[in-house]
C-alpha atoms as a PDB file:
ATOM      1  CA  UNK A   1     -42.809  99.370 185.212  1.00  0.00           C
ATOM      2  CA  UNK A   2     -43.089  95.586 184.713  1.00  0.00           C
ATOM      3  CA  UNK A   3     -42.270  94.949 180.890  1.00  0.00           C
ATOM      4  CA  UNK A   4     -43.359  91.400 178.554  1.00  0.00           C
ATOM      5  CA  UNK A   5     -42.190  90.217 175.855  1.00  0.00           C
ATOM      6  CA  UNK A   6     -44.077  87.690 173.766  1.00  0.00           C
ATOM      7  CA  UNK A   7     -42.198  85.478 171.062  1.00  0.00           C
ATOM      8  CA  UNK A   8     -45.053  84.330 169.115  1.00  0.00           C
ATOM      9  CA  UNK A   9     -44.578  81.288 166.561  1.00  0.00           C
ATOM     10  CA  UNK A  10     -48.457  80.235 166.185  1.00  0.00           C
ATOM     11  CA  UNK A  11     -51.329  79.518 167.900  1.00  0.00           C
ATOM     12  CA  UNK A  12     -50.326  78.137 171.381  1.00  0.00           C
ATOM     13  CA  UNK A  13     -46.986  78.867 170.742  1.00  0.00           C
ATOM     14  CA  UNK A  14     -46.247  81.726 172.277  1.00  0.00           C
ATOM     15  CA  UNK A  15     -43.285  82.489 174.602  1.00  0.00           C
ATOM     16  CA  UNK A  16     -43.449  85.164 177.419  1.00  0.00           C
ATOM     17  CA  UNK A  17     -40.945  87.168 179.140  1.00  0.00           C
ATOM     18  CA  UNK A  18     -41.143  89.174 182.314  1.00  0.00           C
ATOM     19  CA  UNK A  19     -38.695  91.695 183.311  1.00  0.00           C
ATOM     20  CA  UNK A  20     -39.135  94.544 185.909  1.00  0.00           C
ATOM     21  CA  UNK A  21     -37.404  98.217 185.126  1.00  0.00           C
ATOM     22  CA  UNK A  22     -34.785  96.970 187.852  1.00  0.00           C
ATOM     23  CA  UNK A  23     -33.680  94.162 186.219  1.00  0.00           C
ATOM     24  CA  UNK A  24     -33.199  97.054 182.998  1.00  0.00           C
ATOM     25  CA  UNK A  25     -31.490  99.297 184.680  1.00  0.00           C
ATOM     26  CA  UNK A  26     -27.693  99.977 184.232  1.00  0.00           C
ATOM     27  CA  UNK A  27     -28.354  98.572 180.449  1.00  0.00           C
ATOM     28  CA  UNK A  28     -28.963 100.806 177.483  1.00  0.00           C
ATOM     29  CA  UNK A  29     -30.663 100.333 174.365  1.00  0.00           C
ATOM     30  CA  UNK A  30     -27.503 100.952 172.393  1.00  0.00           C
ATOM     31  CA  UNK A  31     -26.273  97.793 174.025  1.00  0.00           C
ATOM     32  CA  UNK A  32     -29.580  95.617 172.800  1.00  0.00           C
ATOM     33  CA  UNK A  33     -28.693  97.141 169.336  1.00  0.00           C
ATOM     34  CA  UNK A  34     -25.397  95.828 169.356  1.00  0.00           C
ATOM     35  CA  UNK A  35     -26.514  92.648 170.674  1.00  0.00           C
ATOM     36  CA  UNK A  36     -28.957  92.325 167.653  1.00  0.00           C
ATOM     37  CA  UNK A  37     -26.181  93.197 165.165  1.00  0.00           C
ATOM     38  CA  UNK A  38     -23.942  91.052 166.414  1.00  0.00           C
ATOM     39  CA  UNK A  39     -26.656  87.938 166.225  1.00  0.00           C
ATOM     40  CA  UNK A  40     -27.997  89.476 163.131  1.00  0.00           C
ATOM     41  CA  UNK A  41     -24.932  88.824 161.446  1.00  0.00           C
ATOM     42  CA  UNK A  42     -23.859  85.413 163.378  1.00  0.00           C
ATOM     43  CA  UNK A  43     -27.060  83.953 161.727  1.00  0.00           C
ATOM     44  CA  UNK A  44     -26.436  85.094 158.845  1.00  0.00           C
ATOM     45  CA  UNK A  45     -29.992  86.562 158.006  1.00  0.00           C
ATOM     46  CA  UNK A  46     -31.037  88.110 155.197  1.00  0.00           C
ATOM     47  CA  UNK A  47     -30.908  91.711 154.311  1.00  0.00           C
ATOM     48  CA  UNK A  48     -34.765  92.590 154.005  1.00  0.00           C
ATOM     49  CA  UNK A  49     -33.991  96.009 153.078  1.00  0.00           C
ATOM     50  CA  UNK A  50     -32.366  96.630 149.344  1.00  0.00           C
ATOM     51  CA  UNK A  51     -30.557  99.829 150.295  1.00  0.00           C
ATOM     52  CA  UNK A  52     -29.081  98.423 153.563  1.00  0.00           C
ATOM     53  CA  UNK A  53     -30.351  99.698 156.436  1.00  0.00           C
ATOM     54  CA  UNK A  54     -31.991  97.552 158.751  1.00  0.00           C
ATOM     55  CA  UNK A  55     -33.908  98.781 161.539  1.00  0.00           C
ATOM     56  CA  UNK A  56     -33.438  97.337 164.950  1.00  0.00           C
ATOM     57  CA  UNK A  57     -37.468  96.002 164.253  1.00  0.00           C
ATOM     58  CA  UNK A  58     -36.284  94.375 160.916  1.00  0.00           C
ATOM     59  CA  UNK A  59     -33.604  92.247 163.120  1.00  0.00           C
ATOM     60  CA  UNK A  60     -35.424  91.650 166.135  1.00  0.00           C
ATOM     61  CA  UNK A  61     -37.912  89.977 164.107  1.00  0.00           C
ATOM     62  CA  UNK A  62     -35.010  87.924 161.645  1.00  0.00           C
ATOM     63  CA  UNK A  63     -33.124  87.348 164.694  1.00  0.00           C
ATOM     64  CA  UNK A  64     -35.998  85.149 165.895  1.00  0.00           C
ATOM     65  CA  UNK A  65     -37.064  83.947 162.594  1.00  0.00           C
ATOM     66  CA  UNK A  66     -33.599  82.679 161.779  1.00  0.00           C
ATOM     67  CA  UNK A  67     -33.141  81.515 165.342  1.00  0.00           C
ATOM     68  CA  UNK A  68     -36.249  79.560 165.246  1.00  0.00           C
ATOM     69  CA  UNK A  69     -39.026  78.075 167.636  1.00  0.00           C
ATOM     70  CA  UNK A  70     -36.919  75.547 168.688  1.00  0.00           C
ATOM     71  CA  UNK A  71     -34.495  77.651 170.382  1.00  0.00           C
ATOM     72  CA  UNK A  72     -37.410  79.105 172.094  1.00  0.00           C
ATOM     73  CA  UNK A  73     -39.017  75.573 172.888  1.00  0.00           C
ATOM     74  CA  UNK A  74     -35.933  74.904 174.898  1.00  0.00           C
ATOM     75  CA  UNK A  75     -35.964  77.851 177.267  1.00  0.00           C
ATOM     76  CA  UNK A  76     -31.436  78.787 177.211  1.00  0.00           C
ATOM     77  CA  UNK A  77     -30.097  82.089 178.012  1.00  0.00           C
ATOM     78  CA  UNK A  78     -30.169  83.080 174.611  1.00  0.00           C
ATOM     79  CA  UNK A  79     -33.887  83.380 174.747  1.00  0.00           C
ATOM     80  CA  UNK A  80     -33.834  85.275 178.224  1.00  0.00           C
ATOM     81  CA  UNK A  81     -31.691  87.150 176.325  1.00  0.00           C
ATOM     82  CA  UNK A  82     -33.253  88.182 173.073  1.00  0.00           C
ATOM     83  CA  UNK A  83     -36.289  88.989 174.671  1.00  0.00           C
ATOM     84  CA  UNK A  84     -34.464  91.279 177.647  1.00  0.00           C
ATOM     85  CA  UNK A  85     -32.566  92.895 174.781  1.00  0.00           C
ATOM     86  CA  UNK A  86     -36.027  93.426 172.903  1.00  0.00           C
ATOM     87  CA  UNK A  87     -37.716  94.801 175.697  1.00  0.00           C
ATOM     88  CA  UNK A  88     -34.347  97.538 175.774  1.00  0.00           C
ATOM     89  CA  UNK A  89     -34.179  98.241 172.609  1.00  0.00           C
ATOM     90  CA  UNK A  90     -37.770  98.882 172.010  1.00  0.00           C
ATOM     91  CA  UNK A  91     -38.288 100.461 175.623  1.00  0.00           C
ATOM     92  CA  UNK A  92     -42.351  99.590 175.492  1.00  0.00           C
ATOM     93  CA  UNK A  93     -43.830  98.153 178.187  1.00  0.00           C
ATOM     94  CA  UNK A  94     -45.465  95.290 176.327  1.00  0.00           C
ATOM     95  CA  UNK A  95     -43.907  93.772 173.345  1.00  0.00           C
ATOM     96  CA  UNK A  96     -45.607  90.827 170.779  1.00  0.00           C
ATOM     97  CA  UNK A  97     -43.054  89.560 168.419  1.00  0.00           C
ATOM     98  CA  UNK A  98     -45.081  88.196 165.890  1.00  0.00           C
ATOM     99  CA  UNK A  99     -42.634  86.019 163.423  1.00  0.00           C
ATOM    100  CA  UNK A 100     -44.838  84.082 161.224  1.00  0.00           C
ATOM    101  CA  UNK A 101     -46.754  87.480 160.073  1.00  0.00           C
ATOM    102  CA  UNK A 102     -43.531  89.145 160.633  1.00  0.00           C
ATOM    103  CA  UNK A 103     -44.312  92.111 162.634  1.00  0.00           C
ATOM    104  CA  UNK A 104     -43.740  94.141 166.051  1.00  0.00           C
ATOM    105  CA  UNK A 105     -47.365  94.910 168.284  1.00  0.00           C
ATOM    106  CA  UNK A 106     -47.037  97.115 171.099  1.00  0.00           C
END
């Protein structure tokens, strides 16, 4: 399976990811959780939920909100790496990361 990821910021700015189940495998989506707490809390982004729990959809999406287009724009390993993280935490085969409307399309 061939999986995308799209970091979308606006119209025409839209970032896309390509990762094949090889380039997965050996990885678990308990490690992309971990990797999303860990930047969750680095940046510093807000709790969206009053009772505490966030959902791994709730920080993928504050992750890149926080993180901003910019960091996108410029192509690093963190982006490789939010979006191969995404793509195992979600496990879905195509992946839209909406952030201005704030929402997760599969």
């Amino acid at each position: 399976m061939i999986y995308h990821v799209n970091v979308v910021f606006g119209k025409d700015r839209e970032y896309t990811y390509t990762f094949s189940d090889s380039e997965l495998a050996g990885r678990s989506a308990e490690e992309a959780r971990r990797w999303f707490d860990r930047e969750f809390n680095e940046l510093d982004c807000p709790q969206t939920n009053p009772v505490g729990k966030v959902l791994v959809i709730d920080k993928i999406l504050n992750v890149a909100r926080v993180a901003g287009e910019q960091r996108f724009n410029e192509g690093k390993v963190w982006t490789h790496e939010f979006a191969y993280f995404a793509a195992l935490a979600l496990g879905r085969d195509t992946i839209t990361v909406d952030v201005p409307g704030m929402s997760i399309n599969y």
